[in-house]
N, C-alpha and C. Protein backbone atom coordinates (compact mmCIF):
# COMPACT_ATOMS: atom_id res chain seq x y z
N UNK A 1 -7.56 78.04 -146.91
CA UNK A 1 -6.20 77.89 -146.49
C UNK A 1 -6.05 76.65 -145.61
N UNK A 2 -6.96 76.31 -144.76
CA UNK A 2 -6.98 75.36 -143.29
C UNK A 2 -6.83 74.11 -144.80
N UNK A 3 -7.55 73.98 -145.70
CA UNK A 3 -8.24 72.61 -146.04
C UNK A 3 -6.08 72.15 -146.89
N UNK A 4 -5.33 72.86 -146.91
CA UNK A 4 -4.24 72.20 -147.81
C UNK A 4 -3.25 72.69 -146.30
N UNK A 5 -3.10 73.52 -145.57
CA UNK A 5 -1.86 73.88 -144.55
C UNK A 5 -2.21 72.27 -143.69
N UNK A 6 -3.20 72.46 -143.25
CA UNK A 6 -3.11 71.06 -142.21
C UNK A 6 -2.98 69.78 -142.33
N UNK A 7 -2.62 69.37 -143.13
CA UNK A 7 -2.35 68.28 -143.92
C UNK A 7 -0.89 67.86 -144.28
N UNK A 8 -0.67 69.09 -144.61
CA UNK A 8 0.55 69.52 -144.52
C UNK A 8 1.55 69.44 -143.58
N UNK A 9 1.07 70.28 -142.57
CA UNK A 9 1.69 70.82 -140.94
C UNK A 9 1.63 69.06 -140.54
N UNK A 10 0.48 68.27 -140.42
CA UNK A 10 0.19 67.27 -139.88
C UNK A 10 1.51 66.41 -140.40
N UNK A 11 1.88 66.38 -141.61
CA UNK A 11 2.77 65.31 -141.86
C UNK A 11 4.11 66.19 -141.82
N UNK A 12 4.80 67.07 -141.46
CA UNK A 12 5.99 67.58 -141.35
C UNK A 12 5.78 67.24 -139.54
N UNK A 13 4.48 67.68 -139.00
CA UNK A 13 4.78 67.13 -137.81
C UNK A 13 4.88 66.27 -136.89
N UNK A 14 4.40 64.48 -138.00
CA UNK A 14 4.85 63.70 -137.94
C UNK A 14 6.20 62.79 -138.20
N UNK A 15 6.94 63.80 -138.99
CA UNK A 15 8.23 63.97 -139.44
C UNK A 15 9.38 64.25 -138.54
N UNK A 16 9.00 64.63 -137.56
CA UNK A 16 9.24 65.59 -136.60
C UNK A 16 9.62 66.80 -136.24
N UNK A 17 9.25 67.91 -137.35
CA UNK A 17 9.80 69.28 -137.18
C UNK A 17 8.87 70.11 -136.32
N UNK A 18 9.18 70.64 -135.50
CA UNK A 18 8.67 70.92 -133.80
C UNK A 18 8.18 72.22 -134.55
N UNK A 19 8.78 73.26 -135.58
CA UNK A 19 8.17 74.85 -136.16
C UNK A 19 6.73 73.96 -136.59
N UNK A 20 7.02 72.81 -136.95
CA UNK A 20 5.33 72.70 -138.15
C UNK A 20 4.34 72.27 -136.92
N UNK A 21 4.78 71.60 -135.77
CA UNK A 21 3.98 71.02 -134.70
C UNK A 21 2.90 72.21 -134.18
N UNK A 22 4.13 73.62 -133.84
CA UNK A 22 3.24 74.58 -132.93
C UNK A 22 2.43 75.30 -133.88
N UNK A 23 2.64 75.41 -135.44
CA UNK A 23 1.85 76.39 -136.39
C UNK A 23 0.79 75.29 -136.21
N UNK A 24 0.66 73.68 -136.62
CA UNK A 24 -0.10 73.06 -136.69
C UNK A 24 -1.44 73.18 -135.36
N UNK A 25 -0.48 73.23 -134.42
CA UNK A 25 -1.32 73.43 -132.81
C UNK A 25 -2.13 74.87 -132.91
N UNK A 26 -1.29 75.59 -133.63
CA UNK A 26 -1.67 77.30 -133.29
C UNK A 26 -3.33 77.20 -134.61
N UNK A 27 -2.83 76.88 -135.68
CA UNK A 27 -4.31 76.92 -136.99
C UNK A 27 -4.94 76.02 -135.77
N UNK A 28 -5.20 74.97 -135.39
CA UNK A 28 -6.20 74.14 -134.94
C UNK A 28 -6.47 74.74 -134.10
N UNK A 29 -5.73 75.57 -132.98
CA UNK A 29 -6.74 76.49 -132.07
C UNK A 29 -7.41 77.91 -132.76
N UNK A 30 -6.85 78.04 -133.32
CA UNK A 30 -8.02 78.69 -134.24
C UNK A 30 -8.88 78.97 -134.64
N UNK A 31 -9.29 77.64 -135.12
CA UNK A 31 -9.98 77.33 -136.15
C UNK A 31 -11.60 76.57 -134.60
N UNK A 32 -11.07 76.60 -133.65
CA UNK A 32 -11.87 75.99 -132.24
C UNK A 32 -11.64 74.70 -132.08
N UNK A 33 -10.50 73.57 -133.01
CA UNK A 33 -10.29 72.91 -132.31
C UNK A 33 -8.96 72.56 -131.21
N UNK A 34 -9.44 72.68 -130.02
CA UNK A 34 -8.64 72.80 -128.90
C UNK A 34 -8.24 71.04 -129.29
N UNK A 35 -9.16 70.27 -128.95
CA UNK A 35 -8.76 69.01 -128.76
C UNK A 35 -7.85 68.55 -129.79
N UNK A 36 -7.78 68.89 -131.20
CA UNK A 36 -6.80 68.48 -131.93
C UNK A 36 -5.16 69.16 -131.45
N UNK A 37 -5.53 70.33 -130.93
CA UNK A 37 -4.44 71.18 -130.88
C UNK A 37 -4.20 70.14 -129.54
N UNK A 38 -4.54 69.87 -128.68
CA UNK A 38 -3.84 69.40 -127.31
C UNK A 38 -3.34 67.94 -127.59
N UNK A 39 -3.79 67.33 -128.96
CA UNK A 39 -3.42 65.88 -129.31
C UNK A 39 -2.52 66.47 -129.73
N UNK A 40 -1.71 66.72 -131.22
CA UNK A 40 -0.77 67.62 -131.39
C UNK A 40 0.73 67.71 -130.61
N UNK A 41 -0.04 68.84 -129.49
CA UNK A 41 1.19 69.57 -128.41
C UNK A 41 1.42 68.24 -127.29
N UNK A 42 0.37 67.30 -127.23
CA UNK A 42 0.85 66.44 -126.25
C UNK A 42 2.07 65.06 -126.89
N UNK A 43 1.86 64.85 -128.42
CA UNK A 43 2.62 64.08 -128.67
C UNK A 43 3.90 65.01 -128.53
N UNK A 44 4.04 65.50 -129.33
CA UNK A 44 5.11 66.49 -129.13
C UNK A 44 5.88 66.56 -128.03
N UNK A 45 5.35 66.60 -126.96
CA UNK A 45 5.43 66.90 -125.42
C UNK A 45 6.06 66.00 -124.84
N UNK A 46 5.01 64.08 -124.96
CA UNK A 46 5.99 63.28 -125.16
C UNK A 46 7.00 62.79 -125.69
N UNK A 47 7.17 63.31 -127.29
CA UNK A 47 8.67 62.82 -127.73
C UNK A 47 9.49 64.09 -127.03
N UNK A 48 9.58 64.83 -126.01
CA UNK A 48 10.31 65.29 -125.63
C UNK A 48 10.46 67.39 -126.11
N UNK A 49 10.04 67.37 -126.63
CA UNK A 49 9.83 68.56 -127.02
C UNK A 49 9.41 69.47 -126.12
N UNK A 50 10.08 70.57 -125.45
CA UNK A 50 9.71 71.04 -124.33
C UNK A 50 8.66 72.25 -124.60
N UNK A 51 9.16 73.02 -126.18
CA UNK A 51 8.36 74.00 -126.02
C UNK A 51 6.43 73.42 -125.99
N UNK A 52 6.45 72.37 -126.86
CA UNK A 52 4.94 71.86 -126.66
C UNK A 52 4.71 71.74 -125.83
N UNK A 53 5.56 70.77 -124.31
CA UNK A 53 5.17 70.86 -123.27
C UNK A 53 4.24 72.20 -122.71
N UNK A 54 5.39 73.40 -122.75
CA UNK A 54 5.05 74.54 -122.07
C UNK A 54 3.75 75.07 -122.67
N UNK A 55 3.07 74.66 -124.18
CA UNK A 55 2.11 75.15 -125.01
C UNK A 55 1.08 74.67 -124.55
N UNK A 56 1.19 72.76 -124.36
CA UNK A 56 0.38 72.39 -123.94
C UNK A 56 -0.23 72.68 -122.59
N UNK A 57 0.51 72.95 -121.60
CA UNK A 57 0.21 73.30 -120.08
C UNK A 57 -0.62 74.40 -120.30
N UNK A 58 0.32 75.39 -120.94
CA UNK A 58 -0.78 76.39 -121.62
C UNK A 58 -2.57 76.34 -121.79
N UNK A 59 -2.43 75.64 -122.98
CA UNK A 59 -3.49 75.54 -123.31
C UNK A 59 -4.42 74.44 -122.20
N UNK A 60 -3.77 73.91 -121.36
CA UNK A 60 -4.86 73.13 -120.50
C UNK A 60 -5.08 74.77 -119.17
N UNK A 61 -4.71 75.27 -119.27
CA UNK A 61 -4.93 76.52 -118.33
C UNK A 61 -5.72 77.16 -118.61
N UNK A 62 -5.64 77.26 -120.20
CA UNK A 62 -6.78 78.17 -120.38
C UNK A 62 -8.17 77.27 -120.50
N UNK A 63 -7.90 75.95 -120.35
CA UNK A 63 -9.64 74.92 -120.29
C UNK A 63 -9.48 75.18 -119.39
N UNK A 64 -8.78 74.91 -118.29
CA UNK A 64 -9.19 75.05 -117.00
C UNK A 64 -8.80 73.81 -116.76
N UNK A 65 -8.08 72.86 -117.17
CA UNK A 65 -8.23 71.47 -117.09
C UNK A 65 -7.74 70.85 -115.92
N UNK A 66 -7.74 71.24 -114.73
CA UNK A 66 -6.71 70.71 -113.36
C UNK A 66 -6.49 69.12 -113.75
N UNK A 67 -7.06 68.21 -114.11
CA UNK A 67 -7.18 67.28 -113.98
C UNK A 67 -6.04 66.68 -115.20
N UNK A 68 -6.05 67.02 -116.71
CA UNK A 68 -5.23 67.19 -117.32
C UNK A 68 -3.74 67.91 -117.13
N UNK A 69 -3.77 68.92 -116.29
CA UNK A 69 -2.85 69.10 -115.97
C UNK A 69 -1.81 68.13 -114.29
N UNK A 70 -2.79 68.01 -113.82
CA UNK A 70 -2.24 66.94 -112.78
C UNK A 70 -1.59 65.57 -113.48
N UNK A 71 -2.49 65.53 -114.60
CA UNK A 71 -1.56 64.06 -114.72
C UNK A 71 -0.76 64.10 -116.07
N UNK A 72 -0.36 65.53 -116.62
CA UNK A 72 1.09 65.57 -116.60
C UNK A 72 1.98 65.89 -115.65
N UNK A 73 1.89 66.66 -114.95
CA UNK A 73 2.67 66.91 -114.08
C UNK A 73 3.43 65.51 -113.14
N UNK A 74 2.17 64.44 -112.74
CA UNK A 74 2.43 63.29 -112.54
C UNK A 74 3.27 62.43 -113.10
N UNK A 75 3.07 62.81 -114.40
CA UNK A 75 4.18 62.14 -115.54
C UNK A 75 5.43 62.60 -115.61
N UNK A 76 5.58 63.63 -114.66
CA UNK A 76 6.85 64.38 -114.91
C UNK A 76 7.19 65.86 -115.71
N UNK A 77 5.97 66.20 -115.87
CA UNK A 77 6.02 67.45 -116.71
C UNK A 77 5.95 68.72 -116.01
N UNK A 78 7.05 69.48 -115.43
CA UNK A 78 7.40 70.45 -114.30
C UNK A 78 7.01 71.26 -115.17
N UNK A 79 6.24 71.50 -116.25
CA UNK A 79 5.68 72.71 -116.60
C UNK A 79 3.98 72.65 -116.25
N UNK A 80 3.58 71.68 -116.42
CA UNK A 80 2.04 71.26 -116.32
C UNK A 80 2.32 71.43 -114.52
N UNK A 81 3.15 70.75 -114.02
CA UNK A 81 3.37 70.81 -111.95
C UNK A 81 3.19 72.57 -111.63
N UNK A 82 3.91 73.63 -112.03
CA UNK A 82 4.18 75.06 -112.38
C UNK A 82 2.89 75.44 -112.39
N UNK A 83 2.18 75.38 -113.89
CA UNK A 83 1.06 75.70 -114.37
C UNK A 83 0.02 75.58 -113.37
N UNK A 84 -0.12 74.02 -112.83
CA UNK A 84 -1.49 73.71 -112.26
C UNK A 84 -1.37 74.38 -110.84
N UNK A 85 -0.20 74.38 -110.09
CA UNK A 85 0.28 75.29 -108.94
C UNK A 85 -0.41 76.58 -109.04
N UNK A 86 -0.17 77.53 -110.13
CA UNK A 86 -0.69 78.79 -110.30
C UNK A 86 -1.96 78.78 -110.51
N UNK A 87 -2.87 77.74 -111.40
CA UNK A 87 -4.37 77.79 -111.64
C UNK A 87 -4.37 77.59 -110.63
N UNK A 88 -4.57 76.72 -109.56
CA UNK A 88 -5.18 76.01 -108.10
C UNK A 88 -4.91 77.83 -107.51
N UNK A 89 -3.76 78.35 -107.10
CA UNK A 89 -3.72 79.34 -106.46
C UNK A 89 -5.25 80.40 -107.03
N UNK A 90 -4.96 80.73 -108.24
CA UNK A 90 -5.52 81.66 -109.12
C UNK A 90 -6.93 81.62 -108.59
N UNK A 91 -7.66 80.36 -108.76
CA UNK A 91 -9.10 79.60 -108.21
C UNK A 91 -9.01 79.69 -106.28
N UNK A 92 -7.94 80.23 -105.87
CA UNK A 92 -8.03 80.33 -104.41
C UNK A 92 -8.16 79.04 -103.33
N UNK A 93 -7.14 77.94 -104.24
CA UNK A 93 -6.99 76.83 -103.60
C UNK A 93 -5.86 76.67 -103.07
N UNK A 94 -5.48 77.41 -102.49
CA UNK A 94 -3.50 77.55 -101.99
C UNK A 94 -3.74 76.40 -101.55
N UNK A 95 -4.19 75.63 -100.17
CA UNK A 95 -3.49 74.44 -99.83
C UNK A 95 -3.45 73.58 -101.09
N UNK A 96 -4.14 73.29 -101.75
CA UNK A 96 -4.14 72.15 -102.70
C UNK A 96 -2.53 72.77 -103.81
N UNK A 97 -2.93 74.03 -104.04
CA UNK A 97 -1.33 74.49 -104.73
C UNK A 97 -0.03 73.69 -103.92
N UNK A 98 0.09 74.02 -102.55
CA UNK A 98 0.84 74.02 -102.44
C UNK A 98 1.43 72.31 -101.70
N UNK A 99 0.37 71.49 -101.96
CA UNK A 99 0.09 69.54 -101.70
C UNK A 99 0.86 69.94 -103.17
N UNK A 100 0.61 69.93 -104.50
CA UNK A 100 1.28 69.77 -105.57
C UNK A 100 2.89 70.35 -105.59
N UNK A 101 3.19 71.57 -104.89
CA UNK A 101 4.32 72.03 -105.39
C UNK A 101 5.15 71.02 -104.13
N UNK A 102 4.40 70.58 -103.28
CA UNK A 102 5.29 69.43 -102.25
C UNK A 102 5.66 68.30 -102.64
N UNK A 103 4.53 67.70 -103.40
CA UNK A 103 4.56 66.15 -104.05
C UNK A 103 5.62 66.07 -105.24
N UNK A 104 5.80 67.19 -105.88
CA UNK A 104 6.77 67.54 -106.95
C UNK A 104 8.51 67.73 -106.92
N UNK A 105 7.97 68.54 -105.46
CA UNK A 105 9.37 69.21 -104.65
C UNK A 105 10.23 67.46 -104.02
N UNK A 106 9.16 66.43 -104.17
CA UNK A 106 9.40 65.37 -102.79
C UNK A 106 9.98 64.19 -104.32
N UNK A 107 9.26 64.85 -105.35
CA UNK A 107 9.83 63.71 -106.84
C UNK A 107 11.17 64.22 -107.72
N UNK A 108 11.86 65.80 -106.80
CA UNK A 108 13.05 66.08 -107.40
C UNK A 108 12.73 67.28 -108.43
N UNK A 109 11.56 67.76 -108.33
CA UNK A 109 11.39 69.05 -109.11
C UNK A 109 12.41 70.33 -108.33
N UNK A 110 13.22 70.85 -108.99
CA UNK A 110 13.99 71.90 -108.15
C UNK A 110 13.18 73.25 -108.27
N UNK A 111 12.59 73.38 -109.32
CA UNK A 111 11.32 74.40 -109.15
C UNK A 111 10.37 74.59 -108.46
N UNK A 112 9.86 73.59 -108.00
CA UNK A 112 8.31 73.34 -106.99
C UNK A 112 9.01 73.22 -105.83
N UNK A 113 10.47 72.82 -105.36
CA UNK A 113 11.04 73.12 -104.06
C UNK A 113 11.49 74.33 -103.87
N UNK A 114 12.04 75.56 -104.79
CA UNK A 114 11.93 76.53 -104.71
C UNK A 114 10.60 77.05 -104.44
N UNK A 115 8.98 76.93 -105.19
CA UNK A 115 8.30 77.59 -104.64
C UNK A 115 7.64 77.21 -104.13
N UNK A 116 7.62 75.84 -103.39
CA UNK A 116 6.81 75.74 -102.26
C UNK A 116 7.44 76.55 -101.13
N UNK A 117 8.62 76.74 -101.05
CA UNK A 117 9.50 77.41 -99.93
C UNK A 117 9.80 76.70 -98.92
């Protein structure tokens, strides 16, 4: 099935239909590749597509990726800022959570100024 869908998915989701992007993201995590799936959800992410955003943050949560997730968030991605807030907490790094939900809160995120408090 993988060897004719992805090929497929790949060029509808170069096309730009955002349903073929996340099936495309979803078979490639699947199948164990994360890294295709996070190339994927990150273009996506950048042409603006929010749900990839939120997929991709996702899936850097579950690597564990702080570092990937910091520098979307840097870029402006208040879902990756959100995300990495809660991993840092989760890992029992509140101050560092809460240096991010400030730096975010201080770039106009109305979410990270809500929960930094």
């Amino acid at each position: 099935m993988y060897c004719h869908a992805i090929p497929l998915l790949r060029r509808a989701t170069v096309a730009g239909d955002r349903d073929a992007a996340r099936r495309l993201a979803e078979l490639l995590v699947d199948r164990g590749d994360v890294e295709g799936a996070s190339s994927v959800l990150q273009e996506r992410a950048d042409a603006g597509d929010g749900d990839a955003a939120w997929r991709l943050a996702g899936l850097l949560v579950d690597r564990g990726d702080v570092e990937g997730l910091r520098e979307r968030a840097d870029a402006g991605d208040d879902y990756a800022a959100g995300r990495l807030a809660g991993l840092l907490v989760d890992r029992g790094d509140v101050e560092r959570a809460s240096s991010v939900l400030r730096e975010r809160a201080d770039a106009g995120d109305d979410y990270a100024a809500w929960a930094a408090g």
